[in-house]
PDB file of N, CA and C in Angstrom:
ATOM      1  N   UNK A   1      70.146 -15.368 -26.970  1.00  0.00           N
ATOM      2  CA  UNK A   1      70.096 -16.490 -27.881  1.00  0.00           C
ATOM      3  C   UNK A   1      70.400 -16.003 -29.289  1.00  0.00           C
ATOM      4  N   UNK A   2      71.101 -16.750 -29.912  1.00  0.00           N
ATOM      5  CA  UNK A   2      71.144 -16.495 -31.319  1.00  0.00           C
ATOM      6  C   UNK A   2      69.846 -16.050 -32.325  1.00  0.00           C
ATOM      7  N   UNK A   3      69.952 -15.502 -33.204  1.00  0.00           N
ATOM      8  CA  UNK A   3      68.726 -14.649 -33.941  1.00  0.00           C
ATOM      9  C   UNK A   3      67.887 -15.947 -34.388  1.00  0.00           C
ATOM     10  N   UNK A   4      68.808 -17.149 -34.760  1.00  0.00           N
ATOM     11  CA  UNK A   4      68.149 -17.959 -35.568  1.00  0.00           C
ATOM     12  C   UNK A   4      67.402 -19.136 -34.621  1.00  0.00           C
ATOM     13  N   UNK A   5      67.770 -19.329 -33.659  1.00  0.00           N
ATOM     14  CA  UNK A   5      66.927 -19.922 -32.558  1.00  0.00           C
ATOM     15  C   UNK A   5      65.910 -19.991 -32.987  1.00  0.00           C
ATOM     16  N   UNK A   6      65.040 -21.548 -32.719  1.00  0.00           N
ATOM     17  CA  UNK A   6      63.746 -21.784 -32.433  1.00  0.00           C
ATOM     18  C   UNK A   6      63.242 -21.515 -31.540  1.00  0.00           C
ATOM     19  N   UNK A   7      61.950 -20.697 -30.701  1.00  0.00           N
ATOM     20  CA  UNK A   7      61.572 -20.903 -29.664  1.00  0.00           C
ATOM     21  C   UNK A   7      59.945 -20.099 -29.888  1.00  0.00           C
ATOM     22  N   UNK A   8      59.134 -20.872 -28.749  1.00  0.00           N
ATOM     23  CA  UNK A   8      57.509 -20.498 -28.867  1.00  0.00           C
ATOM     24  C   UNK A   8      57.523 -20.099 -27.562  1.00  0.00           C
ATOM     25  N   UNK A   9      57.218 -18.668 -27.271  1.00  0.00           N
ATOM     26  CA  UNK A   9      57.130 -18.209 -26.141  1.00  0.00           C
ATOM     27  C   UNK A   9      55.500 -17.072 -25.892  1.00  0.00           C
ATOM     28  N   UNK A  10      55.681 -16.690 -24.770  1.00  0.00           N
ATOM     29  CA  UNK A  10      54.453 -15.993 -24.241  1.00  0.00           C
ATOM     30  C   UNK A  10      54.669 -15.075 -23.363  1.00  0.00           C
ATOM     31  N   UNK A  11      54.658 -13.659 -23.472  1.00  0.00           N
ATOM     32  CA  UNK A  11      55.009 -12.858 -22.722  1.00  0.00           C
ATOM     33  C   UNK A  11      54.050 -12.279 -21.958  1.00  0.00           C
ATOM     34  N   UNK A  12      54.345 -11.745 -20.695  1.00  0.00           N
ATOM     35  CA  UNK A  12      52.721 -11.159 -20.268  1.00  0.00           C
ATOM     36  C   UNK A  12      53.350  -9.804 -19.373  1.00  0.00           C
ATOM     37  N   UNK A  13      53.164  -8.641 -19.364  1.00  0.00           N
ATOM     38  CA  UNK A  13      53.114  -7.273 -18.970  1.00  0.00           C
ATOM     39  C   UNK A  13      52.110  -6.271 -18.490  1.00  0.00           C
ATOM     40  N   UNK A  14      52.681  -6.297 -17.342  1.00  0.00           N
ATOM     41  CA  UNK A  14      51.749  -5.585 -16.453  1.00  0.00           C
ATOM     42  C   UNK A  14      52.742  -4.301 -15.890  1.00  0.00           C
ATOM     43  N   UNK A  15      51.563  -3.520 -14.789  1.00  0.00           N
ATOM     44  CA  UNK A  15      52.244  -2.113 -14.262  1.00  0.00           C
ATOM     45  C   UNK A  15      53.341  -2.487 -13.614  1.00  0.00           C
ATOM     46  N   UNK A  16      53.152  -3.832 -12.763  1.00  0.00           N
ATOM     47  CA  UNK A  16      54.338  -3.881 -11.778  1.00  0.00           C
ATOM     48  C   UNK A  16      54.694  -5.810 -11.791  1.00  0.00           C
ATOM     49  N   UNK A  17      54.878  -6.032 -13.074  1.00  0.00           N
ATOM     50  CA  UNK A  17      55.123  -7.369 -13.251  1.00  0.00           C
ATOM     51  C   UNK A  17      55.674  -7.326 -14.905  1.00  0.00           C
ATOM     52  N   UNK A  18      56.857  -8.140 -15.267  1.00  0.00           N
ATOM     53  CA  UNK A  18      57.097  -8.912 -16.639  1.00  0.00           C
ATOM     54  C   UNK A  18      57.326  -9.804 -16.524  1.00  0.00           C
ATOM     55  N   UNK A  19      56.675 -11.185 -17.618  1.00  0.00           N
ATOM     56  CA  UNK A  19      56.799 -12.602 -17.445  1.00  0.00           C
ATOM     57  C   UNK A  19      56.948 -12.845 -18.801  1.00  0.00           C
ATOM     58  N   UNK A  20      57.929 -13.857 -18.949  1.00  0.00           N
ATOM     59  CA  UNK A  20      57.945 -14.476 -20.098  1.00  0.00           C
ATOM     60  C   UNK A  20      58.452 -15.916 -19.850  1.00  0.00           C
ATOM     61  N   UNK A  21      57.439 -16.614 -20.930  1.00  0.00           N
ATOM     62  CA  UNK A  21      57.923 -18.072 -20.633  1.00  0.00           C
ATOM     63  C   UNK A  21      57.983 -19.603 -22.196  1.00  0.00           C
ATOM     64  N   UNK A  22      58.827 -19.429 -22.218  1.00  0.00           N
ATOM     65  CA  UNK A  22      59.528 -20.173 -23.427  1.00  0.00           C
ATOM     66  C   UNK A  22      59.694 -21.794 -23.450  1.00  0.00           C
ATOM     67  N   UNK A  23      59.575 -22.471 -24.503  1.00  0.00           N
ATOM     68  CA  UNK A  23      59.902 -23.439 -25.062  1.00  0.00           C
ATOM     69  C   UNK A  23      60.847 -23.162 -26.255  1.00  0.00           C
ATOM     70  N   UNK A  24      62.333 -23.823 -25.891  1.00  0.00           N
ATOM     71  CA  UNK A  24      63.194 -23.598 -26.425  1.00  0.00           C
ATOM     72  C   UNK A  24      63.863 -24.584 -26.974  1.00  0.00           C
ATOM     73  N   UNK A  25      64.673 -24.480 -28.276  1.00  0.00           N
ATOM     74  CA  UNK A  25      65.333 -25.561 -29.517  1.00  0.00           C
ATOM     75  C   UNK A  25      66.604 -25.339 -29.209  1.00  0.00           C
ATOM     76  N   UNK A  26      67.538 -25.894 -27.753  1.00  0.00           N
ATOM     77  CA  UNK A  26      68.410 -25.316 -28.170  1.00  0.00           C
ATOM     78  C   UNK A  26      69.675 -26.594 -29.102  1.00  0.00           C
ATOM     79  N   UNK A  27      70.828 -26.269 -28.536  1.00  0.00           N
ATOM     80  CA  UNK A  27      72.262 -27.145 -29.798  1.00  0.00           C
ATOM     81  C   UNK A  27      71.748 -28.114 -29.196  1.00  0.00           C
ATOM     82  N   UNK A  28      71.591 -28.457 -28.012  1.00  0.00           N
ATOM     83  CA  UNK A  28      71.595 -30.129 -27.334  1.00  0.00           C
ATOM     84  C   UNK A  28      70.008 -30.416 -27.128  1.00  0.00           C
ATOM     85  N   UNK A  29      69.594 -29.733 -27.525  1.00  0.00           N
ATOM     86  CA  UNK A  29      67.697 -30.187 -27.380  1.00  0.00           C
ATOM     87  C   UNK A  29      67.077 -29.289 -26.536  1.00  0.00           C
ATOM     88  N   UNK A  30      65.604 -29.745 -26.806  1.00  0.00           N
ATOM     89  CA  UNK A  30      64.466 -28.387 -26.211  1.00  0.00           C
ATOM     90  C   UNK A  30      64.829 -28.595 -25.052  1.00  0.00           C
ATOM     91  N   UNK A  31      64.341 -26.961 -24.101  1.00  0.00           N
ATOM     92  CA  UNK A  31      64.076 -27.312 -22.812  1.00  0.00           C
ATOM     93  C   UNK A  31      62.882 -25.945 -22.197  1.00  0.00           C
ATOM     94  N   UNK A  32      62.399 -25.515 -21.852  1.00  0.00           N
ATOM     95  CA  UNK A  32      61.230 -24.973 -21.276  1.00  0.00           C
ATOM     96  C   UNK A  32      62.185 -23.565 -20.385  1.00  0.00           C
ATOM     97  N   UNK A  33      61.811 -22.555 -20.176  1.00  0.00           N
ATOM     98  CA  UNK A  33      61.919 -21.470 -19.464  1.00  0.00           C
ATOM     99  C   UNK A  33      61.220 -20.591 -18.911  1.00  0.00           C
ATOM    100  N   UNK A  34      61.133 -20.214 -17.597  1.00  0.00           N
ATOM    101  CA  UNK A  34      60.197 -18.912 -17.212  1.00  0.00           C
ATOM    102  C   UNK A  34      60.776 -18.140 -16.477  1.00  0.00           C
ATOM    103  N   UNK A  35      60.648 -17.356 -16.621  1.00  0.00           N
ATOM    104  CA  UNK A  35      60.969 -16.174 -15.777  1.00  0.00           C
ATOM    105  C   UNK A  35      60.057 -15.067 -15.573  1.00  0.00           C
ATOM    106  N   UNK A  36      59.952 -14.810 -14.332  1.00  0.00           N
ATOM    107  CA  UNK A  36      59.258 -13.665 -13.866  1.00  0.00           C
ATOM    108  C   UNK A  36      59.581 -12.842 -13.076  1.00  0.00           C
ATOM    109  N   UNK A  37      59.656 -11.704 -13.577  1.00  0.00           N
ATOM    110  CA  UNK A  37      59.943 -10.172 -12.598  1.00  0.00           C
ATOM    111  C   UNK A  37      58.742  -9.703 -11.730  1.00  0.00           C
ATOM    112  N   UNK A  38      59.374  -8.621 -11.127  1.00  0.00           N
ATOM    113  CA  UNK A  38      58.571  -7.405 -10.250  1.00  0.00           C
ATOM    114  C   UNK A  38      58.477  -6.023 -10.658  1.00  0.00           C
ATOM    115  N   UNK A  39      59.218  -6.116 -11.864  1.00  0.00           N
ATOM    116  CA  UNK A  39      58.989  -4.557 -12.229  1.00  0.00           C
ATOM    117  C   UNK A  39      59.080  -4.640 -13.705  1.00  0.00           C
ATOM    118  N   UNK A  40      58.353  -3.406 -14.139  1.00  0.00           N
ATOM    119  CA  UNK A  40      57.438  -3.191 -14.819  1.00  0.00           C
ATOM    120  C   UNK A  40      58.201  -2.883 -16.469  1.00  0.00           C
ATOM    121  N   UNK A  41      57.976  -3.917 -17.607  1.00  0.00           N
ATOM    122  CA  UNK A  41      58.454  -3.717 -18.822  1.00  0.00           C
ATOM    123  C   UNK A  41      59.990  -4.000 -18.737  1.00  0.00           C
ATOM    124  N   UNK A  42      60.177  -4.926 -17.748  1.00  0.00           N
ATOM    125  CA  UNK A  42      61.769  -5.187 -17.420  1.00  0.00           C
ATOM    126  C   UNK A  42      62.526  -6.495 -18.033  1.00  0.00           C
ATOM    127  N   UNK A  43      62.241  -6.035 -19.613  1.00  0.00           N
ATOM    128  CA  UNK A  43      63.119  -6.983 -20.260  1.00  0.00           C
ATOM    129  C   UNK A  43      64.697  -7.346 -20.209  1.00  0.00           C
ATOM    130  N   UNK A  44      65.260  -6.332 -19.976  1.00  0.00           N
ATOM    131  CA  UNK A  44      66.480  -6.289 -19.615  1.00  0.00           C
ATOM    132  C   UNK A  44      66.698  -7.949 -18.787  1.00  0.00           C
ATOM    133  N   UNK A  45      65.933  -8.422 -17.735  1.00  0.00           N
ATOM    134  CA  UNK A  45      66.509  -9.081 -16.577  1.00  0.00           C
ATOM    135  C   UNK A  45      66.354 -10.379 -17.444  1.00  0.00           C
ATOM    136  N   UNK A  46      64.998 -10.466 -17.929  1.00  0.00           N
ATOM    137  CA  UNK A  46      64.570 -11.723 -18.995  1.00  0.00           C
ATOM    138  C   UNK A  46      65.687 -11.700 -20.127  1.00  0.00           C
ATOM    139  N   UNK A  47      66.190 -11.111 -20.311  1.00  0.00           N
ATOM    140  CA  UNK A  47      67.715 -11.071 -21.687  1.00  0.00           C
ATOM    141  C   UNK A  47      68.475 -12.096 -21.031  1.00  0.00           C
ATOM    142  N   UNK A  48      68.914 -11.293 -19.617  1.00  0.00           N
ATOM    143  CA  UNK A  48      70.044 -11.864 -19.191  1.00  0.00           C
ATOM    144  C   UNK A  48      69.836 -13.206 -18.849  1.00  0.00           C
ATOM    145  N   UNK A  49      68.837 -13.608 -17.924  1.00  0.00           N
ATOM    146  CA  UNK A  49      68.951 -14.926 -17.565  1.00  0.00           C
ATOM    147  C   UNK A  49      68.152 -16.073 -18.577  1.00  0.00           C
ATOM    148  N   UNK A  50      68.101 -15.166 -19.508  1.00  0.00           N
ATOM    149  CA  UNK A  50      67.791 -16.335 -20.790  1.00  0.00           C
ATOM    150  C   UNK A  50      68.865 -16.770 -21.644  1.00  0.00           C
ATOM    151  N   UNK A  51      70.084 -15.435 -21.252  1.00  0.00           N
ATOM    152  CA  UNK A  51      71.286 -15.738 -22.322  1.00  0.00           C
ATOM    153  C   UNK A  51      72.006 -16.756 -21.227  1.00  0.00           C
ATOM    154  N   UNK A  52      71.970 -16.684 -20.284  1.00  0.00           N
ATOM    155  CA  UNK A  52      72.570 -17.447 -19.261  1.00  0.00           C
ATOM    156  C   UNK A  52      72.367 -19.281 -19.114  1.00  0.00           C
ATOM    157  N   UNK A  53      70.889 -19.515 -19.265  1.00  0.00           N
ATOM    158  CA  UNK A  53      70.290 -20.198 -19.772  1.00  0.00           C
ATOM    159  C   UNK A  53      71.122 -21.015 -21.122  1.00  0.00           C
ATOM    160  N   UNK A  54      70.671 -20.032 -22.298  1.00  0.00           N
ATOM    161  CA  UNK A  54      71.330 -20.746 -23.013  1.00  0.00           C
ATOM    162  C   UNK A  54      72.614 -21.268 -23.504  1.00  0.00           C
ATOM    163  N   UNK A  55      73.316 -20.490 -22.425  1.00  0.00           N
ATOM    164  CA  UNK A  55      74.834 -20.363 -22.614  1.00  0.00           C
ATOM    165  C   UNK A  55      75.167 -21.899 -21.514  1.00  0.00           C
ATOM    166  N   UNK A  56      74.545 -22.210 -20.714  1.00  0.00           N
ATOM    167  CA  UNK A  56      74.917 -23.350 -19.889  1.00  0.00           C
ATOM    168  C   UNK A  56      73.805 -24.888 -20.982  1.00  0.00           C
ATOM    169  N   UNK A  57      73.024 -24.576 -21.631  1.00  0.00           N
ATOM    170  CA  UNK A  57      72.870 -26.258 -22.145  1.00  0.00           C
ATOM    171  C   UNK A  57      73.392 -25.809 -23.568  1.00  0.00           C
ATOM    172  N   UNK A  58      74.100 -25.156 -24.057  1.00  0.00           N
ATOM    173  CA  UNK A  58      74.820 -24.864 -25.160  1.00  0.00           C
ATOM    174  C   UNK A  58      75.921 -25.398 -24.878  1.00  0.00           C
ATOM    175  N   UNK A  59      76.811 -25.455 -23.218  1.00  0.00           N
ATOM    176  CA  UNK A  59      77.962 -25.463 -23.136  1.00  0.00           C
ATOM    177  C   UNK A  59      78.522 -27.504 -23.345  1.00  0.00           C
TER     178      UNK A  59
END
């Protein structure tokens, strides 16, 4: 997402879990996100399918 994005989110990290879950401002209006992994401090996966995310109600 762009730097300047609105969004109120909540992350939660564990040994063998990353979750993060968002309320998001995007060009065409809010919409809600979660995502949750299986492994551990794995922001990487939450990047991607958040840029993915915003790249389809952006489009």
């Amino acid at each position: 997402m762009p730097s300047d994005a609105t969004v109120a989110h909540k992350t939660g990290s564990y040994s063998d879990a990353t979750h993060d879950v968002a309320l998001v401002w995007g060009p065409k209006g809010p919409y809600i996100i979660a995502v949750l992994t299986d492994r551990s401090y794995e922001w990487d996966a939450i990047r991607e399918v958040s840029r993915a995310v915003w790249d389809y109600f952006a489009a």
